[in-house]
C-alpha atoms as a PDB file:
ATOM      1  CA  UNK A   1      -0.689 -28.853   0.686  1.00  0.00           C
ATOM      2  CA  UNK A   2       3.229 -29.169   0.144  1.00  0.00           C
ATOM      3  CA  UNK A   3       4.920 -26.011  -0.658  1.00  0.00           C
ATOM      4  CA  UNK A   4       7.068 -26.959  -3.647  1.00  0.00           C
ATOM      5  CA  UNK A   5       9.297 -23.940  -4.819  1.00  0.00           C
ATOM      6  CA  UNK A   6       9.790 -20.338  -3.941  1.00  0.00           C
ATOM      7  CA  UNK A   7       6.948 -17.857  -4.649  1.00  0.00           C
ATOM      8  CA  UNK A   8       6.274 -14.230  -4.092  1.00  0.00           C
ATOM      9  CA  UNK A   9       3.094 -11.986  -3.936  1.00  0.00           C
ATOM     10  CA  UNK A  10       2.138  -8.603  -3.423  1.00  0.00           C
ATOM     11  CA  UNK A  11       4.411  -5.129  -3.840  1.00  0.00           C
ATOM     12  CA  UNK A  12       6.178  -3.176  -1.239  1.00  0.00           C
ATOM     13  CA  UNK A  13       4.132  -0.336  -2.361  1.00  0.00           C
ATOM     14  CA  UNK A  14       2.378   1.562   0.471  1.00  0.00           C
ATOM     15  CA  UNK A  15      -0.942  -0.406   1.550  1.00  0.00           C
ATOM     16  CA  UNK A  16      -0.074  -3.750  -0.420  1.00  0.00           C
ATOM     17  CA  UNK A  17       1.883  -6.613   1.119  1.00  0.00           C
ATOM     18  CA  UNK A  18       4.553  -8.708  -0.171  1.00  0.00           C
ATOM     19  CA  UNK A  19       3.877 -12.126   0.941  1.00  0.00           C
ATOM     20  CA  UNK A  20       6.886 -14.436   0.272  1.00  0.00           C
ATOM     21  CA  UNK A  21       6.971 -18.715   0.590  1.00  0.00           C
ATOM     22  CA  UNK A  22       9.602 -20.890   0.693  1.00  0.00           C
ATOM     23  CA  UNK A  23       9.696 -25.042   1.204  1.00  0.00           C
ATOM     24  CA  UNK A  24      10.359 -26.039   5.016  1.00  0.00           C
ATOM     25  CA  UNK A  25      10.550 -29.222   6.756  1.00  0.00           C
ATOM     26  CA  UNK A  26      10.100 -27.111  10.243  1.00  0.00           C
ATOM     27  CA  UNK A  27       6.379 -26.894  10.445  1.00  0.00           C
ATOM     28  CA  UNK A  28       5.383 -22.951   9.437  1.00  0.00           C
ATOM     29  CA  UNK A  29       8.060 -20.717   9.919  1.00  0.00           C
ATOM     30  CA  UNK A  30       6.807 -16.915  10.192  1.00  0.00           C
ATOM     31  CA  UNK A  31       8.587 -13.909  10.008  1.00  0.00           C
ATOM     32  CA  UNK A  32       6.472 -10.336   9.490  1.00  0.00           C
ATOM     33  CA  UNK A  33       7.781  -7.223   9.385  1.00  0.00           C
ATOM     34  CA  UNK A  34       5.308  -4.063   9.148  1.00  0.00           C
ATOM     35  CA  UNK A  35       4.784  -0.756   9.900  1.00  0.00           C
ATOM     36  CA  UNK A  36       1.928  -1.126  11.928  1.00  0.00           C
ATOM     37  CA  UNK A  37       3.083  -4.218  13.760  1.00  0.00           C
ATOM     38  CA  UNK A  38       2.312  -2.576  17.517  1.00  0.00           C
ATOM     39  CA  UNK A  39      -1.253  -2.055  16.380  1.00  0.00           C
ATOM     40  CA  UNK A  40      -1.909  -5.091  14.014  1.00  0.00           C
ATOM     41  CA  UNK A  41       0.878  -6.994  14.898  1.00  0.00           C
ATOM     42  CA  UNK A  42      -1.232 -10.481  16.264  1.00  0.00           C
ATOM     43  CA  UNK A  43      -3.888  -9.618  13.783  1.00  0.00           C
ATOM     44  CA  UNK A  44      -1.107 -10.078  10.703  1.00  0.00           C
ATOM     45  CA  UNK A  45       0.062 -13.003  11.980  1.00  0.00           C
ATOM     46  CA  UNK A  46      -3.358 -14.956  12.951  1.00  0.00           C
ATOM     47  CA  UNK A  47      -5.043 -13.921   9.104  1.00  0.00           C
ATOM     48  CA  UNK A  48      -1.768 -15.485   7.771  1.00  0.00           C
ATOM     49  CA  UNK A  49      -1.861 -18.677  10.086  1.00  0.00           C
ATOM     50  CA  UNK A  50      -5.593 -19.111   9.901  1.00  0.00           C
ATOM     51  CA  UNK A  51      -5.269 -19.130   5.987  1.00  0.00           C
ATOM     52  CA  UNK A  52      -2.050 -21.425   5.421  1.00  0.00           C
ATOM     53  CA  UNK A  53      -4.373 -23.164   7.909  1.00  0.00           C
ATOM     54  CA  UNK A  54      -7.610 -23.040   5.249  1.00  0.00           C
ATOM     55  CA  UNK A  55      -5.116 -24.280   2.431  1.00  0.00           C
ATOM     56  CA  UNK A  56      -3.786 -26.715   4.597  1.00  0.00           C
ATOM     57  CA  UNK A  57      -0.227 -26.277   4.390  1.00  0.00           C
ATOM     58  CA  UNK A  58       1.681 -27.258   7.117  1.00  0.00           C
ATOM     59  CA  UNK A  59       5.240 -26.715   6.649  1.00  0.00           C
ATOM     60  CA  UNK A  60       6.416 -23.603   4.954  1.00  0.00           C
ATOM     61  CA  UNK A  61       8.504 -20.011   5.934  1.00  0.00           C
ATOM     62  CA  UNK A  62       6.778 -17.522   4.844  1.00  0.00           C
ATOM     63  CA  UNK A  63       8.164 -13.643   4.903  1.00  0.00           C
ATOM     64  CA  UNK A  64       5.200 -10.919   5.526  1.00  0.00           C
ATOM     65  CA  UNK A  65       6.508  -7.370   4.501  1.00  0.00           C
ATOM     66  CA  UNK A  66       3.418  -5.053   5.474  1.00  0.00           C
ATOM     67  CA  UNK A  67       3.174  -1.656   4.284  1.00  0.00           C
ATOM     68  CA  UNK A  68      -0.607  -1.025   6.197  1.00  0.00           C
ATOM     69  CA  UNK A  69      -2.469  -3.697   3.860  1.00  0.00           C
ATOM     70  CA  UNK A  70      -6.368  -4.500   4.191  1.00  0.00           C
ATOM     71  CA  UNK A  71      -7.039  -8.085   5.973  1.00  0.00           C
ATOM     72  CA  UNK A  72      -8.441  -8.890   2.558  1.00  0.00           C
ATOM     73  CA  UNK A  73      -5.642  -7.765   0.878  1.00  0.00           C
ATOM     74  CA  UNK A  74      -2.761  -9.767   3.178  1.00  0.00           C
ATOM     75  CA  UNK A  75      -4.994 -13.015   2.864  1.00  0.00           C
ATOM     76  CA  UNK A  76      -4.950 -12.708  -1.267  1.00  0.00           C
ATOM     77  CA  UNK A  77      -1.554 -12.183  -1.125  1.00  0.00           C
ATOM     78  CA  UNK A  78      -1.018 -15.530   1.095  1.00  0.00           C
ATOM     79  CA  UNK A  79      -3.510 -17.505  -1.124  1.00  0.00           C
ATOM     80  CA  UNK A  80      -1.685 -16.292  -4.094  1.00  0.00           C
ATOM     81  CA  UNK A  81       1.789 -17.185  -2.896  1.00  0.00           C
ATOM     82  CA  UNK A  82       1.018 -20.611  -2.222  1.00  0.00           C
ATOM     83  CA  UNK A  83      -0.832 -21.420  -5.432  1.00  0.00           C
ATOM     84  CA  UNK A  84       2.263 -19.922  -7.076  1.00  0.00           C
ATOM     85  CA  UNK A  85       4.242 -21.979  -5.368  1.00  0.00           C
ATOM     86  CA  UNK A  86       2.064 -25.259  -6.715  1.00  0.00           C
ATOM     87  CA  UNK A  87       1.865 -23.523  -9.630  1.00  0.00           C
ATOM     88  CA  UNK A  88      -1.543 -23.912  -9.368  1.00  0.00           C
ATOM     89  CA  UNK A  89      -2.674 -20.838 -11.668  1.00  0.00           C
ATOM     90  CA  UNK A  90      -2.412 -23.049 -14.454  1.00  0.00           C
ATOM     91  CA  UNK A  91      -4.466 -25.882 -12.628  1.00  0.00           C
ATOM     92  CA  UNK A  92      -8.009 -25.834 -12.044  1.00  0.00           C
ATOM     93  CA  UNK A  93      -8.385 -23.725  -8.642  1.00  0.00           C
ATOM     94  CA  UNK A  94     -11.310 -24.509  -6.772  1.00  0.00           C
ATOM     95  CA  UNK A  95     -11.721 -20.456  -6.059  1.00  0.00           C
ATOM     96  CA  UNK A  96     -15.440 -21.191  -4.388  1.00  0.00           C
ATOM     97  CA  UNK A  97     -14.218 -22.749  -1.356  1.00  0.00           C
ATOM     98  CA  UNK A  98     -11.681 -19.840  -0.564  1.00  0.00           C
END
């Protein structure tokens, strides 16, 4: 999948994450920034790699701002930034093999 415009996800509210994706030519470019990150830290980064990974996108910088999310929560929040970015929530979404 090929990132095509800027999208953001998620809140800075305490337990969300705000999950931001931009267009790259540089492979995936990852910058997180939490307030767990010395307990979660390589857990963060390998749920958002493993699910650009699922969606196969390949080139992309994407900005994690954690604020103690759920796993579940910080995946949505990836999914949903790069369907925004396809603008895929007006396309059909085949939500069954997420």
């Amino acid at each position: 999948m090929r990132i095509e415009k800027n999208a953001i996800a998620g809140t800075l509210e305490s337990s969300d994450v705000q999950v931001t994706i931009e267009p790259s030519t540089n492979g995936i470019e990852l910058t997180i920034q939490s307030s767990v990150m010395n307990q979660y830290g390589r857990q963060i980064k390998k749920v958002v790699l493993d699910t650009l990974t699922k969606l196969e996108v390949e080139d992309a910088a994407v900005i994690v701002i954690d604020k103690g999310a759920l796993e579940c929560t910080l995946k949505a929040r990836v999914e949903c930034a790069v369907f925004r970015s396809l603008d895929a929530s007006h396309k059909n979404v085949s939500w069954e093999v997420l």
